[in-house]
C-alpha atoms as a PDB file:
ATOM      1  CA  UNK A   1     -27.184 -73.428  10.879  1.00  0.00           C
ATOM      2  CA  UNK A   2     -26.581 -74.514   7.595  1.00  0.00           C
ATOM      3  CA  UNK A   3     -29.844 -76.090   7.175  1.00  0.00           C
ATOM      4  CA  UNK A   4     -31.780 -73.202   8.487  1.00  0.00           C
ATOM      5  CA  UNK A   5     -29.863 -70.878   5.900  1.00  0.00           C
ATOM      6  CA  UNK A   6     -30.548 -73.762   3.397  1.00  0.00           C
ATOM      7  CA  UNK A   7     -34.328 -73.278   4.532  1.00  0.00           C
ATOM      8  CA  UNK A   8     -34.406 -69.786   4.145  1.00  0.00           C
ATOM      9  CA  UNK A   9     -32.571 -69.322   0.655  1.00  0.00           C
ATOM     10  CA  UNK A  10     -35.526 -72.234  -0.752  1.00  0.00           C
ATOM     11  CA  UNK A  11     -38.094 -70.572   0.479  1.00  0.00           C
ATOM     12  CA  UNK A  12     -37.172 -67.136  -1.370  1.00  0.00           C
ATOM     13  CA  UNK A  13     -36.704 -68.795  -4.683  1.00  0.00           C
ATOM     14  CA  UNK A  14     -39.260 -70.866  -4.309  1.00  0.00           C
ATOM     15  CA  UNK A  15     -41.722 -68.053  -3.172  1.00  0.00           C
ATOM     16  CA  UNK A  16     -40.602 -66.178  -6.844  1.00  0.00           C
ATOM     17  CA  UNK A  17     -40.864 -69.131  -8.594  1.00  0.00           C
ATOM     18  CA  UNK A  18     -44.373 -69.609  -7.923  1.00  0.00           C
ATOM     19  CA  UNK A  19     -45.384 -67.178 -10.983  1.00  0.00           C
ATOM     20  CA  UNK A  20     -43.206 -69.063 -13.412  1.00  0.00           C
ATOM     21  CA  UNK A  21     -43.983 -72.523 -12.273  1.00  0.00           C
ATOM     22  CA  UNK A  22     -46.341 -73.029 -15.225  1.00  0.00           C
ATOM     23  CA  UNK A  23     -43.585 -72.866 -18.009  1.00  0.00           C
ATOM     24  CA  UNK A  24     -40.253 -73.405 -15.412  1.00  0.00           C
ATOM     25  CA  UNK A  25     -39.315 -76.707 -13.148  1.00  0.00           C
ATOM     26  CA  UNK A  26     -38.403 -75.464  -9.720  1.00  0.00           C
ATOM     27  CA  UNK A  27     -35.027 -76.848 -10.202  1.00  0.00           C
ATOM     28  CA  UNK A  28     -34.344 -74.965 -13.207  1.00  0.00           C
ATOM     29  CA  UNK A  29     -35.419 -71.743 -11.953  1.00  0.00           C
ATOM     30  CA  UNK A  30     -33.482 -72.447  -8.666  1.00  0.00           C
ATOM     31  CA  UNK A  31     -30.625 -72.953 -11.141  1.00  0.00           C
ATOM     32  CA  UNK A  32     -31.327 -69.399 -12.540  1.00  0.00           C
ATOM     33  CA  UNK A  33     -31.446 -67.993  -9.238  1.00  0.00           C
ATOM     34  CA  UNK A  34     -28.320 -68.818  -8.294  1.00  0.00           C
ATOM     35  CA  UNK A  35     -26.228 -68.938 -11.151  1.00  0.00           C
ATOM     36  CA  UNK A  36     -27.769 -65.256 -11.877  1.00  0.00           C
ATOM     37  CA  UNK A  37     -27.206 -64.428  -8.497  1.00  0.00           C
ATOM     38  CA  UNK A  38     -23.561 -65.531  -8.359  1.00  0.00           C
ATOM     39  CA  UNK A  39     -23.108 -64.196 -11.804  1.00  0.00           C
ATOM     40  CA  UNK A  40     -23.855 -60.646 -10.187  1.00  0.00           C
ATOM     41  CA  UNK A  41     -21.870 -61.162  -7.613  1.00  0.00           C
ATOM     42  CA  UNK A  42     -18.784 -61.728  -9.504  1.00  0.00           C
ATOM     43  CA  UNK A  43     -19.341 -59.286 -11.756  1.00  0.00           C
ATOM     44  CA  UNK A  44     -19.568 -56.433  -8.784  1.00  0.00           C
ATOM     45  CA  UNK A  45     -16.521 -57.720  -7.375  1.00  0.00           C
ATOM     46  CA  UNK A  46     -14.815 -57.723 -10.165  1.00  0.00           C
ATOM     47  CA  UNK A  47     -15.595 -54.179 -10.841  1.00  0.00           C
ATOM     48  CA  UNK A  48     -14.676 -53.343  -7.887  1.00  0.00           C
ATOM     49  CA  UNK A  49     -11.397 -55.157  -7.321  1.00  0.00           C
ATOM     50  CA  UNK A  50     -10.340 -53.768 -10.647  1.00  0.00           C
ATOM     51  CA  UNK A  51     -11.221 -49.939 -10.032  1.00  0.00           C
ATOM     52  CA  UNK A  52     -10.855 -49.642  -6.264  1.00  0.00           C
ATOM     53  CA  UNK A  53      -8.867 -52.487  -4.909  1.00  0.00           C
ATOM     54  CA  UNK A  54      -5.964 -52.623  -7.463  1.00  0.00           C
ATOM     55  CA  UNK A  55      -7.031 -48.968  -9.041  1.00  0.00           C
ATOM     56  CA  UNK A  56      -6.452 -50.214 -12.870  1.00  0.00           C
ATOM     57  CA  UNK A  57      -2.738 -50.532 -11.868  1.00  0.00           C
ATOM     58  CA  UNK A  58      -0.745 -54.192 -12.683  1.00  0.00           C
ATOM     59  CA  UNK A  59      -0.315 -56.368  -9.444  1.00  0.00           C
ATOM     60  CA  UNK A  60       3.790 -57.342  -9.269  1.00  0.00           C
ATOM     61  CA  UNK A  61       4.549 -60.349  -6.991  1.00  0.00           C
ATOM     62  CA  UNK A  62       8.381 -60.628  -6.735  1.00  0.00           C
ATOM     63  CA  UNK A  63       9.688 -60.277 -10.751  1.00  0.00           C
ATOM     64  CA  UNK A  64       6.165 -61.829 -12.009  1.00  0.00           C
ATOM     65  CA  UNK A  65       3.663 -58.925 -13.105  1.00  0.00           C
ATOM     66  CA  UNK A  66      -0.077 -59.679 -13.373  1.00  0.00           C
ATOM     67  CA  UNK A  67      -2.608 -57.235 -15.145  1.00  0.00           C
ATOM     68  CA  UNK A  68      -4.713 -55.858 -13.258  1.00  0.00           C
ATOM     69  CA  UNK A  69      -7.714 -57.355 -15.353  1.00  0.00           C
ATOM     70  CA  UNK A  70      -6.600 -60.732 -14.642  1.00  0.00           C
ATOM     71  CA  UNK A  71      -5.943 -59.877 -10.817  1.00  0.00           C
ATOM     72  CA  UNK A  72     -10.001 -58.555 -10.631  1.00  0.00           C
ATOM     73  CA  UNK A  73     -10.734 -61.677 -12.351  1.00  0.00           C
ATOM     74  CA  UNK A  74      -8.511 -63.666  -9.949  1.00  0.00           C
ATOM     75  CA  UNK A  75     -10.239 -61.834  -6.785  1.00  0.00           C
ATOM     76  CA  UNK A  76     -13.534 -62.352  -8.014  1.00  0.00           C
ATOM     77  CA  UNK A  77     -13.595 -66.193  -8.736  1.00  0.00           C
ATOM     78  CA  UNK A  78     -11.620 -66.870  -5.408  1.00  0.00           C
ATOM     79  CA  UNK A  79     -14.981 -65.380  -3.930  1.00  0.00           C
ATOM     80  CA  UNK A  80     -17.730 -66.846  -6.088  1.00  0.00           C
ATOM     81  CA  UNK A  81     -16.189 -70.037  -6.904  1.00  0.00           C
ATOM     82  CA  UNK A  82     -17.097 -71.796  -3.172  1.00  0.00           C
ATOM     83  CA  UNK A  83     -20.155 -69.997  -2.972  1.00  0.00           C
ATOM     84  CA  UNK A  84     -21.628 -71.256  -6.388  1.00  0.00           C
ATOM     85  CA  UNK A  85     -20.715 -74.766  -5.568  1.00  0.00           C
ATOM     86  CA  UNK A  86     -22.366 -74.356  -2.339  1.00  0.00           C
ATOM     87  CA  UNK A  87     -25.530 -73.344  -4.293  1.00  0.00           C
ATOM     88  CA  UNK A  88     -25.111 -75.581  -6.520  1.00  0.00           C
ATOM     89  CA  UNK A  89     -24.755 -78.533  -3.926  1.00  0.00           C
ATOM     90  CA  UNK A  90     -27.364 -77.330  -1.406  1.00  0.00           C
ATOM     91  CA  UNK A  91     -30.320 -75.173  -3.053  1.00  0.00           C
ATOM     92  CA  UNK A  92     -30.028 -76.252  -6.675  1.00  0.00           C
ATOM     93  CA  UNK A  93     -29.043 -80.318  -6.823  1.00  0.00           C
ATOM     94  CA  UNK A  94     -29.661 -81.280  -3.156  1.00  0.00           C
ATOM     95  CA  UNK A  95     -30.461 -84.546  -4.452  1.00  0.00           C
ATOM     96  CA  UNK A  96     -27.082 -86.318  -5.621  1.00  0.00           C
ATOM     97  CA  UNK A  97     -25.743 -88.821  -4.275  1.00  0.00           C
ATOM     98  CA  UNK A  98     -22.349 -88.190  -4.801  1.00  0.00           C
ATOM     99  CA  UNK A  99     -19.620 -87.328  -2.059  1.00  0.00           C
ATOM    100  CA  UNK A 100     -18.398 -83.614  -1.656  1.00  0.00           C
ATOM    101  CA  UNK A 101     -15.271 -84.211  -2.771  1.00  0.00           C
ATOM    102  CA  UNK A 102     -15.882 -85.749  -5.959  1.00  0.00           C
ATOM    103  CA  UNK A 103     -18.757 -82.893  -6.728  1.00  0.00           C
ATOM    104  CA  UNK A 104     -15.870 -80.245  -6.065  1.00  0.00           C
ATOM    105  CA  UNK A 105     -13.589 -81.962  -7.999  1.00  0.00           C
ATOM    106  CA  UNK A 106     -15.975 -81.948 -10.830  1.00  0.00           C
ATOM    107  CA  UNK A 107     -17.314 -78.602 -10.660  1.00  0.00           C
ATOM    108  CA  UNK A 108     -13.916 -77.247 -10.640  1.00  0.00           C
ATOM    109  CA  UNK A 109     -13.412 -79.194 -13.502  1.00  0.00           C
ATOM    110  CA  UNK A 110     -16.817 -77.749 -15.460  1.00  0.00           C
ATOM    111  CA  UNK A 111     -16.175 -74.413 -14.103  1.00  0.00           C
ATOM    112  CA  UNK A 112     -12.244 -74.238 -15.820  1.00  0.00           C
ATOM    113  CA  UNK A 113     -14.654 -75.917 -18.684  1.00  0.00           C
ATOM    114  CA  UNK A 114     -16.778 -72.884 -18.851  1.00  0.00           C
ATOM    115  CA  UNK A 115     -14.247 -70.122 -18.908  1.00  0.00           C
ATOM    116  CA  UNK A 116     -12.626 -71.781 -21.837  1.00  0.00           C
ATOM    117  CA  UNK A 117     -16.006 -72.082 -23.647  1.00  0.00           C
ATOM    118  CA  UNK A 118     -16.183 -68.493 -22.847  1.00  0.00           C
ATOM    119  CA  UNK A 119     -13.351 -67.606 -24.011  1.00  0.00           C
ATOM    120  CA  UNK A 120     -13.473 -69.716 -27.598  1.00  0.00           C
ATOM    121  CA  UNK A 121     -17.028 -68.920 -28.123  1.00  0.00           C
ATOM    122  CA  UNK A 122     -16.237 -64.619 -27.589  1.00  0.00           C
ATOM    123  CA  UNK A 123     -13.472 -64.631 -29.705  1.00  0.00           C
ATOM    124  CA  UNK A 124     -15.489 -66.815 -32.409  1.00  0.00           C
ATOM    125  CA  UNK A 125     -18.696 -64.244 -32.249  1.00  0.00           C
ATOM    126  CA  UNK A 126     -16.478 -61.426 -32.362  1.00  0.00           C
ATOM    127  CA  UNK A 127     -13.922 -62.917 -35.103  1.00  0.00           C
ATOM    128  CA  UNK A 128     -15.384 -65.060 -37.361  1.00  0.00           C
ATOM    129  CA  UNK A 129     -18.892 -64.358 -36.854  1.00  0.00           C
ATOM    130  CA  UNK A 130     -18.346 -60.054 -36.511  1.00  0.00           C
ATOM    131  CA  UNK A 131     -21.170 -59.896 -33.961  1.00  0.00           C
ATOM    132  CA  UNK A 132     -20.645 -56.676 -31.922  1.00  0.00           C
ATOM    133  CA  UNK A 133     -18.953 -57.747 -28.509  1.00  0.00           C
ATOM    134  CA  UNK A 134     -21.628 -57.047 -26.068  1.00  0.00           C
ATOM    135  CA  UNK A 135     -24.049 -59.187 -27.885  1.00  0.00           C
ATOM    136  CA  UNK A 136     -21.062 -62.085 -28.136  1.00  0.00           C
ATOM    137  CA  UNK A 137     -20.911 -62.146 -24.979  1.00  0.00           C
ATOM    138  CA  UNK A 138     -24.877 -62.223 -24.224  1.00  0.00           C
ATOM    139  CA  UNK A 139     -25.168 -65.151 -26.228  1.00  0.00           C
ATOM    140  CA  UNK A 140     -21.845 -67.014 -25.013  1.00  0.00           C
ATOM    141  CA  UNK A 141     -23.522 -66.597 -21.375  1.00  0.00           C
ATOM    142  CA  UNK A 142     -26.714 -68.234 -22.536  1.00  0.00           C
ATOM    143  CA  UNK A 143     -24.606 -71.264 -24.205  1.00  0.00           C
ATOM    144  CA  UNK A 144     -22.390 -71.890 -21.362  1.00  0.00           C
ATOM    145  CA  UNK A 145     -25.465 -71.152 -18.719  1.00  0.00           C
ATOM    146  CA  UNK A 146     -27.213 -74.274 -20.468  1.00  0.00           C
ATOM    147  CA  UNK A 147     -24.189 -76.305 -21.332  1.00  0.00           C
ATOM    148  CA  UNK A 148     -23.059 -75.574 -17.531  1.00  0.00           C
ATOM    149  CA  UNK A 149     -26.615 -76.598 -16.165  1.00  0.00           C
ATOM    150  CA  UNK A 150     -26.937 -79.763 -18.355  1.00  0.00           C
ATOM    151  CA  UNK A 151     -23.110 -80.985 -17.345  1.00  0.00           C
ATOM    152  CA  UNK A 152     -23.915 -79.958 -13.800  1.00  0.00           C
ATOM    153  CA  UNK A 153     -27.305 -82.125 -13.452  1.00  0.00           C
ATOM    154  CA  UNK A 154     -26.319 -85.320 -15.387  1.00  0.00           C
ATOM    155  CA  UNK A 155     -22.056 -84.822 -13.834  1.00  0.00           C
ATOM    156  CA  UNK A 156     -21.364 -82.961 -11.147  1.00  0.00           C
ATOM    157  CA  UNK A 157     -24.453 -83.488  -9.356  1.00  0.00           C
ATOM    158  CA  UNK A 158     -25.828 -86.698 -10.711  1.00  0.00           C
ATOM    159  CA  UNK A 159     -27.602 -88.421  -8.840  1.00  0.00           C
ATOM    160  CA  UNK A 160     -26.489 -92.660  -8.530  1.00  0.00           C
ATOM    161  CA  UNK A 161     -28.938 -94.740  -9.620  1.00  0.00           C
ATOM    162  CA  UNK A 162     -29.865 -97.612  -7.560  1.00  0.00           C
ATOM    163  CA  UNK A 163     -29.351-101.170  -8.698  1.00  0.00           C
ATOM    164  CA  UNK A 164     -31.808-102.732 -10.256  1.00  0.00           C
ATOM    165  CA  UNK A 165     -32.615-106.793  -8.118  1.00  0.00           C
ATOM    166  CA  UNK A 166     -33.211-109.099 -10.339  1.00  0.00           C
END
């Protein structure tokens, strides 16, 4: 089943790829896909976590309060965490050669990377920089999109070379 998913999810970006192919490697734009995909995603659920699930109120387990920003947040990467390493894995960098559990390990590793890179480069835009915060955070995506798809490719996903006979 996976596979036939797998199948049908390639042939959709690939199909919309087509038009970009001259200026865009397929792997790239598959990256794009997804990511942008997944990136939507999280951002509806977190919307909707925060303003209908928790309704803007704090989330209190035992004598521990969490806000409810945080919770969203919390709800939101629970969901699209798995499914952008399964993207990631099986649409975007089919071709590593590296077991599942090390990949996981790593992109949890790049993806706790990439909220802290968030978070620095926001607060450095907005700070030092006085960029207005929407555009911060436009160009912090863009940063940690390619940072994320460079690490991802030549880390996470790498692919072992074999060993040169001499």
């Amino acid at each position: 089943m996976l596979t036939t998913i797998r199948h049908i999810v390639l042939g959709i970006i690939d199909f919309f790829h087509k038009p970009f192919s001259g200026f865009i490697e397929k792997q790239t734009f598959r990256y794009l896909a997804c990511g942008g995909s997944n990136a939507v995603l999280n951002i509806a659920l977190y919307f909707l976590s925060f303003h209908y699930l928790l309704h803007e109120k704090d989330v209190l387990i035992g004598t521990f309060t969490i806000s409810s920003a945080v919770a969203a947040f919390i709800i939101s990467f629970v969901i699209t965490f798995p499914i952008g390493f399964v993207l990631s894995r099986y649409i975007v960098f089919p071709e590593s050669t590296l077991r599942g559990r090390v990949q996981l390990i790593r992109y949890l590793a790049l993806v706790v990377l990439c909220v802290l890179l968030n978070w620095f480069f926001i607060r450095f835009f907005v700070n030092y920089c006085h960029i207005f915060p929407t555009v911060a955070n436009i160009l912090t995506n863009i940063l940690v999109a390619i940072f994320s798809y460079f690490s991802q490719r030549a880390f996470t996903f790498k692919v072992k070379k074999a060993p040169v006979n001499s």
